[in-house]
N, C-alpha and C. Protein backbone atom coordinates (compact mmCIF):
# COMPACT_ATOMS: atom_id res chain seq x y z
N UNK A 1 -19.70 91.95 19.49
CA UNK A 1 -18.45 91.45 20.06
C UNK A 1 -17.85 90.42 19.12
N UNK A 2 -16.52 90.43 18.88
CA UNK A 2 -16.04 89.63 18.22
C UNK A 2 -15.90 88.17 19.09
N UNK A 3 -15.04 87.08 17.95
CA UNK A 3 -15.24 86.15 18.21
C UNK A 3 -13.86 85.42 18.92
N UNK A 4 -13.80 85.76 20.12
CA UNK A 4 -12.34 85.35 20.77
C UNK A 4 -11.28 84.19 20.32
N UNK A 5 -12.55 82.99 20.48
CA UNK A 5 -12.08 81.73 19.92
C UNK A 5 -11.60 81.72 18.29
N UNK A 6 -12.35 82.51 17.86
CA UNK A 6 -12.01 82.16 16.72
C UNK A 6 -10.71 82.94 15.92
N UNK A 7 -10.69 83.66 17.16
CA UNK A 7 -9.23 84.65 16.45
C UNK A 7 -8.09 83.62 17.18
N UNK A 8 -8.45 83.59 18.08
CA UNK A 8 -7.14 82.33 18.83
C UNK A 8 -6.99 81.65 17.72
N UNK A 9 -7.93 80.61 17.14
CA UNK A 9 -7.62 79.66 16.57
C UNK A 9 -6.99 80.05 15.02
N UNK A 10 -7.68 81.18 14.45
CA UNK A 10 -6.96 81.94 13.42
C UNK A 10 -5.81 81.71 13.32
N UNK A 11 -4.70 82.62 14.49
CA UNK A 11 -3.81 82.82 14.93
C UNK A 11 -2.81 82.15 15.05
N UNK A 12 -3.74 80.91 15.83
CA UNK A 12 -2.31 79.27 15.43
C UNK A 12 -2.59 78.89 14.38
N UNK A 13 -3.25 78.83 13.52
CA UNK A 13 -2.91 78.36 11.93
C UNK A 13 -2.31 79.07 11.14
N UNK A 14 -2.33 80.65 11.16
CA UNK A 14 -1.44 81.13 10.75
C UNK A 14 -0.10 81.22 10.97
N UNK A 15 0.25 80.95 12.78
CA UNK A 15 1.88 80.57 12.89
C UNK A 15 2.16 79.07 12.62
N UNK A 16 1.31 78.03 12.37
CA UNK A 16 1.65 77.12 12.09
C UNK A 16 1.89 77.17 10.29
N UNK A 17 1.09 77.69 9.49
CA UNK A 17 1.36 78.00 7.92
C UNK A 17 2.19 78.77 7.81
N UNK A 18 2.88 79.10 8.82
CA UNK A 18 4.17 80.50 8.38
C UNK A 18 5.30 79.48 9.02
N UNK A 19 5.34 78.12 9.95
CA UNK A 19 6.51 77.77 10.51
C UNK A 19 6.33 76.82 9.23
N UNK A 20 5.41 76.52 8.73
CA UNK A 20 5.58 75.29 7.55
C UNK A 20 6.14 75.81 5.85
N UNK A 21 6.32 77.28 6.01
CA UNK A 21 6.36 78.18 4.63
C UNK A 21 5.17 78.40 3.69
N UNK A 22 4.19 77.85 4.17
CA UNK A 22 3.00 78.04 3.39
C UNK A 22 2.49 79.79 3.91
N UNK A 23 3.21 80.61 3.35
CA UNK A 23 2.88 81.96 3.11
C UNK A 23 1.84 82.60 2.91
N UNK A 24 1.62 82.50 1.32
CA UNK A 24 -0.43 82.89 0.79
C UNK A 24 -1.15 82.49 1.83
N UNK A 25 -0.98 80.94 1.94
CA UNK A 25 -2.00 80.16 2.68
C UNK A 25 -2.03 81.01 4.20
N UNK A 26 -1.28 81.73 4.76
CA UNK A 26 -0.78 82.33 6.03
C UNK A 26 -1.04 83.91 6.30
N UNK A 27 -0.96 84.15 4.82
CA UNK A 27 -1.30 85.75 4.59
C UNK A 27 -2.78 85.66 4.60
N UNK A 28 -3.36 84.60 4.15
CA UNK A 28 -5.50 84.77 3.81
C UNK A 28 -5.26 84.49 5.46
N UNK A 29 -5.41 83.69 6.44
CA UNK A 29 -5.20 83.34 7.36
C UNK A 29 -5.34 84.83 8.71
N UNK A 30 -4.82 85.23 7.76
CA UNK A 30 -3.89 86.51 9.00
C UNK A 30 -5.02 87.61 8.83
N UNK A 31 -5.33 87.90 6.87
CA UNK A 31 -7.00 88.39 6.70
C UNK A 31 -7.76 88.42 7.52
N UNK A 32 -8.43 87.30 7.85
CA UNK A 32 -9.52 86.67 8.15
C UNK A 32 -9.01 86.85 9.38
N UNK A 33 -8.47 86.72 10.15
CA UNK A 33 -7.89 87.07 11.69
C UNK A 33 -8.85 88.27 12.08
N UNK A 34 -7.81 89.32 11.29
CA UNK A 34 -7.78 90.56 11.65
C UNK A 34 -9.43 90.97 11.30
N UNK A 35 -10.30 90.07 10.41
CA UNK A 35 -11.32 90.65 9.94
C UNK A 35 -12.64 90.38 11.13
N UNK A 36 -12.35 88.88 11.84
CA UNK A 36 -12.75 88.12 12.78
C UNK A 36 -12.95 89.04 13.75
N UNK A 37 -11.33 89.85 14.03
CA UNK A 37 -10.99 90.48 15.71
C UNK A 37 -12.04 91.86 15.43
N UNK A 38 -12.35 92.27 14.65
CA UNK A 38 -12.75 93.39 14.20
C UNK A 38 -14.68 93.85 14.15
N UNK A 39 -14.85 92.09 13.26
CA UNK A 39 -16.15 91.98 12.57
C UNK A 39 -17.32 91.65 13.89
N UNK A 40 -18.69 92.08 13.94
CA UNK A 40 -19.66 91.57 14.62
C UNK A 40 -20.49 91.18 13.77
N UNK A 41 -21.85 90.68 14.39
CA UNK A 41 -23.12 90.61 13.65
C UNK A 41 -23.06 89.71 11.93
N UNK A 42 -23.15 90.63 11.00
CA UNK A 42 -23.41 89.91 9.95
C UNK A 42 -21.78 89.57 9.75
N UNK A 43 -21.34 90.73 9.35
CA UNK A 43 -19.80 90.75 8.95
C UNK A 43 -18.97 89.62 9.95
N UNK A 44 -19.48 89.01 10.99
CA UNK A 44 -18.46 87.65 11.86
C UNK A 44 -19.19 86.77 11.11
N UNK A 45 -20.24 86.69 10.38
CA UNK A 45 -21.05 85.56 10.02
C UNK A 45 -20.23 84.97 8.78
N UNK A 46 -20.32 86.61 8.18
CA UNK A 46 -19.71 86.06 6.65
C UNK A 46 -17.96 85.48 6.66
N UNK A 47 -17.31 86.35 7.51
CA UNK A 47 -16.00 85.52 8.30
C UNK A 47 -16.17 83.97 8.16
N UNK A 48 -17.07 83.93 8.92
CA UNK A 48 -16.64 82.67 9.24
C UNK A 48 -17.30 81.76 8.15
N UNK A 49 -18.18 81.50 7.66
CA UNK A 49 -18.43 81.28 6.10
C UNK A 49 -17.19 80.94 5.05
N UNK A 50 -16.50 82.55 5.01
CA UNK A 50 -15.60 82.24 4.26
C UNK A 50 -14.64 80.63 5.00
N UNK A 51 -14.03 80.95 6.21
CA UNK A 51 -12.70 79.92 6.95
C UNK A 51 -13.63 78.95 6.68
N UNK A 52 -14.78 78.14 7.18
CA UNK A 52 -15.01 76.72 6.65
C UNK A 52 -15.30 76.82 5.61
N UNK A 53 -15.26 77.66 4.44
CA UNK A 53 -15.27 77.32 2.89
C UNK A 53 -13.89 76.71 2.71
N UNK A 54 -12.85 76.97 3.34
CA UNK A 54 -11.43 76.04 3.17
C UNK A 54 -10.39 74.63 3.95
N UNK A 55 -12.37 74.52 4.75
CA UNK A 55 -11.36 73.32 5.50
C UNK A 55 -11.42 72.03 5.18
N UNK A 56 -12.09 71.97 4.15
CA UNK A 56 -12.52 70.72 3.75
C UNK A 56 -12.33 70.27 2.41
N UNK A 57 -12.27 69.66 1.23
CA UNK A 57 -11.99 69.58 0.15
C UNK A 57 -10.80 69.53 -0.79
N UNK A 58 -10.73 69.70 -2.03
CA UNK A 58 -9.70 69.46 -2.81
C UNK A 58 -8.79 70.76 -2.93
N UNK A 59 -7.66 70.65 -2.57
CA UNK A 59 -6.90 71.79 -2.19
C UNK A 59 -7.21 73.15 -0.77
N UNK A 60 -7.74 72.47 0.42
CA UNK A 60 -8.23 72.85 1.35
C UNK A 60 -7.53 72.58 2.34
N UNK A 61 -7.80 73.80 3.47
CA UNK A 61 -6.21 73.49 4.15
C UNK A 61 -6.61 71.60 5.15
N UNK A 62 -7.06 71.03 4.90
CA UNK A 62 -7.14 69.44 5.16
C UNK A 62 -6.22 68.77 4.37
N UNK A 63 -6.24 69.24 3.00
CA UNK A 63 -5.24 69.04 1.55
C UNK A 63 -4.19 69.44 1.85
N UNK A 64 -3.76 70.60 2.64
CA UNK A 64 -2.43 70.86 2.45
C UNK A 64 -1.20 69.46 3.17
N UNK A 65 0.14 69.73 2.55
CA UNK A 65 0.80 69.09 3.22
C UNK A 65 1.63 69.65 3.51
N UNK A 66 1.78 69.79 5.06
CA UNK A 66 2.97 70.61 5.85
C UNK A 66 4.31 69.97 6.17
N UNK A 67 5.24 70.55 5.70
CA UNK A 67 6.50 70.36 5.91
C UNK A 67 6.99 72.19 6.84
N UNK A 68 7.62 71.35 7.85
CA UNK A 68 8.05 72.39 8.79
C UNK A 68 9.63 73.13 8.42
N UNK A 69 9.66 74.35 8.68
CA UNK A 69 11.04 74.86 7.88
C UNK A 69 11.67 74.22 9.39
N UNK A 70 12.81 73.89 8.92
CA UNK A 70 14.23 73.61 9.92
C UNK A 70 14.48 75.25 10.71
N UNK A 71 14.25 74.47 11.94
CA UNK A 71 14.41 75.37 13.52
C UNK A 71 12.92 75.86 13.44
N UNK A 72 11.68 75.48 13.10
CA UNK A 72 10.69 76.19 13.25
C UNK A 72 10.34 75.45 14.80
N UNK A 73 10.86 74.12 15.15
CA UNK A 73 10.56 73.48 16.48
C UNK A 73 9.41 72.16 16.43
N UNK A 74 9.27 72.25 14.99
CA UNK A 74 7.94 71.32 14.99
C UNK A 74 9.09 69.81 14.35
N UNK A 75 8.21 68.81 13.83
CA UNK A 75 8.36 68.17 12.78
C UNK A 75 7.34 68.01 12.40
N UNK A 76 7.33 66.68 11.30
CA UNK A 76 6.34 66.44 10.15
C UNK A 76 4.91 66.04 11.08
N UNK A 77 5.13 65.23 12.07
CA UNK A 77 3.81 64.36 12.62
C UNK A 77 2.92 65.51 13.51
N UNK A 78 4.39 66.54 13.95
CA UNK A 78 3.13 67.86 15.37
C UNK A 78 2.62 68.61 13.98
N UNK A 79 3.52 69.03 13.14
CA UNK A 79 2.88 69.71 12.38
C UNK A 79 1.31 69.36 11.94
N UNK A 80 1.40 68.12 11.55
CA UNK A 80 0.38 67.15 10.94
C UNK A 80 -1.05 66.92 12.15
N UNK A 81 -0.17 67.00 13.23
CA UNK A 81 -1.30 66.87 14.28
C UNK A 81 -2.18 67.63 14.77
N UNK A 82 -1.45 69.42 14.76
CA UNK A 82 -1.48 70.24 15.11
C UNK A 82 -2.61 71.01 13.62
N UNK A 83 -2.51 70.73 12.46
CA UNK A 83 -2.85 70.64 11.65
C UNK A 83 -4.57 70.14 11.12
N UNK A 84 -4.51 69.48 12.18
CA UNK A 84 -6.05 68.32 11.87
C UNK A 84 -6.90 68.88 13.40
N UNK A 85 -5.69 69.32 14.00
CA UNK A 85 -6.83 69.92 15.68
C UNK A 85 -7.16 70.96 15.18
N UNK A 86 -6.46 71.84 14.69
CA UNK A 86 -7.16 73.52 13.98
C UNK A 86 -8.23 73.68 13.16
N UNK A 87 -8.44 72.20 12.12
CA UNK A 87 -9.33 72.01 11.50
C UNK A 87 -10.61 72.13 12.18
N UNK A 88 -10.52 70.65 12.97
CA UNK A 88 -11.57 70.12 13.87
C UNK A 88 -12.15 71.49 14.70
N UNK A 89 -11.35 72.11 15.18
CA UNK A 89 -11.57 73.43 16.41
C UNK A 89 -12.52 74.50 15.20
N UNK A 90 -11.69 74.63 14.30
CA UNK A 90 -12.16 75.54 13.32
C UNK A 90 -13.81 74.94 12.38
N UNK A 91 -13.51 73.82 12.46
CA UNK A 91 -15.31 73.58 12.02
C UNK A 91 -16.39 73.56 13.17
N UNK A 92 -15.69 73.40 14.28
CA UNK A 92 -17.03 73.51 15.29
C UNK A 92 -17.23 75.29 15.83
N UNK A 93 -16.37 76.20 15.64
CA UNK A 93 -16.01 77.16 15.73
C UNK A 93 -16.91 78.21 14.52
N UNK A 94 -16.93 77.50 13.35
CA UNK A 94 -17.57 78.35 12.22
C UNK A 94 -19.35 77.77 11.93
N UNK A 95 -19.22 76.80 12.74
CA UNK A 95 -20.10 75.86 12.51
C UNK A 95 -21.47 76.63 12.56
N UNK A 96 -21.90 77.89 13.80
CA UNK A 96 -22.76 78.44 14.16
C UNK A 96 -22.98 79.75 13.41
């Protein structure tokens, strides 16, 4: 069985990296989604392996800095906030 939570949480980081224009960063995102909704057993393991290989560090989405496109509904601080909860959700989420 796949991993519910973790496609949820996929899911808002990828509409949050697509309302901020961070694209690539949104397209690996959307990957790993679809690979999540899909993967069991070993293949959810290595999933998730990969997503906390990028939440932490130098140029990691912790590193990124989001600027929201005009009419996406956010600004700089939800973005920013919204930003650091996906993290947090996403390391206790990959953690196992």
């Amino acid at each position: 069985m796949s991993d519910a939570a973790l496609v949820d949480a996929l899911d808002e980081l990828a509409t949050l990296l697509r309302a901020c224009n961070q694209i690539d960063h949104a397209k690996w995102t959307e990957e790993r989604r679809a690979l999540a909704a899909a993967a069991t057993g070993d293949q959810l393991t290595e999933v998730k392996k990969e997503v906390r290989g990028v939440l932490a560090g130098m140029g990691s989405l912790s590193d990124l800095y989001l600027v929201p496109e005009p009419g996406s509904g956010l600004d700089e601080a939800e973005a920013r906030r919204r930003q650091f909860e996906l993290v947090d959700r996403l390391d206790e989420l990959t953690a196992s």
